[in-house]
Protein backbone atom coordinates (compact mmCIF):
# COMPACT_ATOMS: atom_id res chain seq x y z
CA UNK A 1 29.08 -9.57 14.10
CA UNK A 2 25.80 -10.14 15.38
CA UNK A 3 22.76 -11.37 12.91
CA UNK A 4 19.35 -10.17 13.43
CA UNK A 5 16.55 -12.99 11.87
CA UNK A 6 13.04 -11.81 11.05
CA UNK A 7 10.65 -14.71 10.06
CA UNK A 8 6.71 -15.44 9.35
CA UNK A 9 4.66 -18.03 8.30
CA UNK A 10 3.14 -17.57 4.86
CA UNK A 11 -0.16 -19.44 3.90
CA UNK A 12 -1.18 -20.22 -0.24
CA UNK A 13 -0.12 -22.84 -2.35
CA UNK A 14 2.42 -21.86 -3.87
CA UNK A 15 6.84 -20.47 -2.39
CA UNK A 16 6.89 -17.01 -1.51
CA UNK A 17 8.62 -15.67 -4.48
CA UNK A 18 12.14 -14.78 -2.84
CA UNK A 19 13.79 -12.97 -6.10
CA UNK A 20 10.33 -10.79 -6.88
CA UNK A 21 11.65 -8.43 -4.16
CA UNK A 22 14.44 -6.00 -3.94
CA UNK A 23 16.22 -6.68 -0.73
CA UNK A 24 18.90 -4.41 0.70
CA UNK A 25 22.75 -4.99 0.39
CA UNK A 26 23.89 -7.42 3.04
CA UNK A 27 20.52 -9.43 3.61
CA UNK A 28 19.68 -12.99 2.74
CA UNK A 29 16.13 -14.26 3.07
CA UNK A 30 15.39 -17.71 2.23
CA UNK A 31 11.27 -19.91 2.31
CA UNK A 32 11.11 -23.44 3.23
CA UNK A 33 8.01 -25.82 3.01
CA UNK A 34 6.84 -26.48 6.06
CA UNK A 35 6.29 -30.36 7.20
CA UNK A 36 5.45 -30.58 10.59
CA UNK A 37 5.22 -28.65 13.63
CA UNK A 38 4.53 -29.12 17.50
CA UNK A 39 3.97 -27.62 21.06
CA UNK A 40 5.53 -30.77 22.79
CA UNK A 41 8.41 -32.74 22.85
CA UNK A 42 8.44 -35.70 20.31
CA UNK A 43 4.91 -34.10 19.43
CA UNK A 44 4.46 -34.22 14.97
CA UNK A 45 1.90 -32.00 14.08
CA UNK A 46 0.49 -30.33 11.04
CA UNK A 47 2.11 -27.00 10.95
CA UNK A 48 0.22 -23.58 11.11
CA UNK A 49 1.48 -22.45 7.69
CA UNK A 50 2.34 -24.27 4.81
CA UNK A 51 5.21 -21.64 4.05
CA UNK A 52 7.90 -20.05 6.71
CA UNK A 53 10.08 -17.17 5.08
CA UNK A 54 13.03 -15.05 6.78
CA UNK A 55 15.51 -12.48 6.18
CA UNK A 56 18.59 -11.96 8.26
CA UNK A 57 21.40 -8.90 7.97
CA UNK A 58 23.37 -7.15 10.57
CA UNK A 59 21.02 -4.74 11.80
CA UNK A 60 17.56 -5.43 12.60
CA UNK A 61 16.13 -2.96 10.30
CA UNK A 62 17.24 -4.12 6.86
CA UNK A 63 15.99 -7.61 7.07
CA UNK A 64 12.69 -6.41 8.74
CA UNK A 65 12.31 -4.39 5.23
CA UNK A 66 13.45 -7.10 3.13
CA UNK A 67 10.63 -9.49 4.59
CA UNK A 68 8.08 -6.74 4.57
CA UNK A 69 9.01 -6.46 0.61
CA UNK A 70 8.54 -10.26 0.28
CA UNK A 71 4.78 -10.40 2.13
CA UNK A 72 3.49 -7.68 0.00
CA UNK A 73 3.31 -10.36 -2.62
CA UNK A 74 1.33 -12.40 -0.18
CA UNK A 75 -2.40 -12.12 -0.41
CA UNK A 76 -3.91 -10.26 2.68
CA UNK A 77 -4.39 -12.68 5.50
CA UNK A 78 -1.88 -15.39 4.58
CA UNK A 79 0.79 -13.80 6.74
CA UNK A 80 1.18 -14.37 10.17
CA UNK A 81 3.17 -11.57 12.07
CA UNK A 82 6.77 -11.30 11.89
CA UNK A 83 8.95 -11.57 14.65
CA UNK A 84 12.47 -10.27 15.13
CA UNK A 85 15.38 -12.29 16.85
CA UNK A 86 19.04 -11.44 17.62
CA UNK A 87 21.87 -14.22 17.58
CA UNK A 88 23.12 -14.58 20.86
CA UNK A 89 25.23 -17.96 19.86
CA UNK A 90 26.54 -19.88 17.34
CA UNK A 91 28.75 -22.97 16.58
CA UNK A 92 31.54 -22.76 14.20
CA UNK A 93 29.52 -24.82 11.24
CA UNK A 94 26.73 -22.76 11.27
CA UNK A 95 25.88 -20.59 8.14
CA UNK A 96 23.68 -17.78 7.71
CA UNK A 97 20.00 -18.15 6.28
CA UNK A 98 20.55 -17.99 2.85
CA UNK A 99 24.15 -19.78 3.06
CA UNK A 100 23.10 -23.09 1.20
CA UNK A 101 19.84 -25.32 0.31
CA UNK A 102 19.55 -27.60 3.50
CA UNK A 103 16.60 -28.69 5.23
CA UNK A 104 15.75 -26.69 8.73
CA UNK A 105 14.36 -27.45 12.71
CA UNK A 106 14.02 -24.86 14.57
CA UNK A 107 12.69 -24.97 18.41
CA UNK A 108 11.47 -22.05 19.98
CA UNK A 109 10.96 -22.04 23.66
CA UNK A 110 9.26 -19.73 26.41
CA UNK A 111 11.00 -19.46 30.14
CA UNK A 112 10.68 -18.60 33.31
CA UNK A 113 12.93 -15.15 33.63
CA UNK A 114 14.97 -16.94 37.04
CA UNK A 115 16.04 -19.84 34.61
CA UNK A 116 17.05 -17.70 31.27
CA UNK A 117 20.91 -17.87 32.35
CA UNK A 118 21.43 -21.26 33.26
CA UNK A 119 19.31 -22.37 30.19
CA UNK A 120 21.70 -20.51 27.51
CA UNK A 121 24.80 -22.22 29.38
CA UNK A 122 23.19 -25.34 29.05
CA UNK A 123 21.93 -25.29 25.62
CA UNK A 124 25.19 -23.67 24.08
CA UNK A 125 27.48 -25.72 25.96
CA UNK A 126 25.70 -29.30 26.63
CA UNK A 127 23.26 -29.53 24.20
CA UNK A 128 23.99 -27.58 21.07
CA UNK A 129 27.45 -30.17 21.10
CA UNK A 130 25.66 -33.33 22.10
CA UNK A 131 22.39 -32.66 19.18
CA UNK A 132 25.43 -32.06 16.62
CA UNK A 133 27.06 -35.19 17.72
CA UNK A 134 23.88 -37.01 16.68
CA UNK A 135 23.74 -34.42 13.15
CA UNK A 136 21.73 -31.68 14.08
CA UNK A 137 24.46 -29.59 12.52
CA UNK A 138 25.37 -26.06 12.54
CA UNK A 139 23.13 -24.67 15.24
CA UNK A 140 22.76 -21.25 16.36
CA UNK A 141 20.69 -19.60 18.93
CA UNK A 142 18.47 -16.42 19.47
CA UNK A 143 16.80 -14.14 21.66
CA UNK A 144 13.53 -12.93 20.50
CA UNK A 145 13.53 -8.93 20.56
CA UNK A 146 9.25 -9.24 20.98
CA UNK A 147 9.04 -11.96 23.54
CA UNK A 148 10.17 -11.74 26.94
CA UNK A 149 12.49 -14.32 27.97
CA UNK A 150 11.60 -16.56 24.77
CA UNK A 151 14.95 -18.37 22.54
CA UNK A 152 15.10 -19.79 18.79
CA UNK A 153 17.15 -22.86 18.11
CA UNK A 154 17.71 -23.27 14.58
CA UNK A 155 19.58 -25.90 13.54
CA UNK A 156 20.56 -26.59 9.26
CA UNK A 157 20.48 -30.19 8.56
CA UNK A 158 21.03 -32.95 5.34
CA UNK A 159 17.76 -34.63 6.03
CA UNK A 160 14.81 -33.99 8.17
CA UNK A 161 14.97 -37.79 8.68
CA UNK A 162 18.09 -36.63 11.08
CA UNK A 163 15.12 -35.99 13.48
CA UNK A 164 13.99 -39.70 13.58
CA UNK A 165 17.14 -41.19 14.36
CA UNK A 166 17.95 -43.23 17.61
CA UNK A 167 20.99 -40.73 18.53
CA UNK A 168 18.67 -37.95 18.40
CA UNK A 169 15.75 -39.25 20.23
CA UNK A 170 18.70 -40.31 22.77
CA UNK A 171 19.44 -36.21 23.67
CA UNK A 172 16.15 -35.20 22.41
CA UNK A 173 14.95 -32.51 25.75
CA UNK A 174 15.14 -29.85 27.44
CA UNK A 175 17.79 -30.66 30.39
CA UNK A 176 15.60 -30.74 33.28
CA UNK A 177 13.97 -27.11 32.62
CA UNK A 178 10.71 -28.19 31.24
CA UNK A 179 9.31 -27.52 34.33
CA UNK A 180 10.53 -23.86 33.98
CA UNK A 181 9.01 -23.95 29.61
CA UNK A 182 5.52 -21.66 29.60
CA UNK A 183 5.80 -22.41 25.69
CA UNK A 184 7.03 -24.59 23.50
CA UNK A 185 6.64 -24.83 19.66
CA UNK A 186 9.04 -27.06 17.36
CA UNK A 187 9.06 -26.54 13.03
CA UNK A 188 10.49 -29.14 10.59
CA UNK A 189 10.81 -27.75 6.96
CA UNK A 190 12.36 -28.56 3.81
CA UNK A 191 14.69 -25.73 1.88
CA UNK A 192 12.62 -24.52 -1.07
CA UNK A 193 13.89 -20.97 -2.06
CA UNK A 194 17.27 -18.32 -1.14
CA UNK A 195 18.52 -15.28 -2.07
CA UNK A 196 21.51 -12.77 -1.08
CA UNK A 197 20.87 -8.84 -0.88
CA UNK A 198 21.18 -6.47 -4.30
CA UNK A 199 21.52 -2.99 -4.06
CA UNK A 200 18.14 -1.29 -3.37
């Protein structure tokens, strides 16, 4: 069944409160605390926000609701604008948002429309086995239903130190399409909050 993720960064001090909202039956929505980010390769950077949050379900409507419930908490301005993806892939250890407390990476990339095919073949069949190898574990793939031509990576992991290692560093790139990459952004964040759907 395909899984739609909707997912914002959320500025303040403190975890979006994840169990203050009613989510439908069938979503889970989880926050992590942000630690770095980047718009380059091997780039560490402070992130944007201090706070991501998302809600996935099986249509894109109910976790679209469910994270619109969890930013009216947020104080005006210290939202930036959701955006919806569908799952076009995933590997047989990966587990929905809200599945278990690990630590997340995501890359999200931007490509030329000629390249979009030979990219998803690559990145599902080269490099979504060859990251894992190294333990990027449980990685899944989406399209973005906003952005033309533009993919998530997201990729659950024990320890963001995963992402310093020699084996990663090893397969760390893009396979020859960075020349093809009008955007890049990368987001390393520890688990902080989850929650499964209740009836409305």
């Amino acid at each position: 069944m395909t899984k739609w993720l909707t997912l914002a960064g959320v500025g303040g001090a403190s975890a979006p409160d994840l169990m203050a909202a009613t989510h439908p039956m069938g979503v889970s929505a989880a926050a992590w605390e942000t630690v770095s980010g980047g718009t380059a390769l091997g780039v560490i950077a402070a992130p944007e926000y201090p706070w991501v949050i998302a809600a996935e379900g099986e249509d894109p409507d109910a976790p679209r609701q469910a994270l619109a419930r969890i930013l009216a908490a947020v104080p005006p301005g210290d939202a930036g604008t959701p955006e919806m993806f569908e799952e076009i892939y995933r590997r047989g250890d990966a587990a929905d948002i809200g599945g278990d407390g690990r630590d997340i990476f995501y890359a999200r990339v931007t490509v030329r429309e000629a390249v979009t095919e030979p990219l998803n073949d690559w990145y599902n069949n080269v490099h979504l086995p060859e990251v894992g190898a190294a333990g990027l574990v449980a990685g899944r793939r989406f399209r973005s239903a906003d952005a033309a031509h533009t993919f998530l990576a997201l990729y659950r992991l024990e320890s963001l130190d995963v992402l310093r290692s020699d084996a990663i560093n090893a397969v760390r790139g893009l396979g020859g399409f960075e020349d093809d990459v009008t955007s890049f952004a990368r987001l390393e964040a520890r688990s902080a909050d989850r929650c499964f759907g209740t009836l409305d």
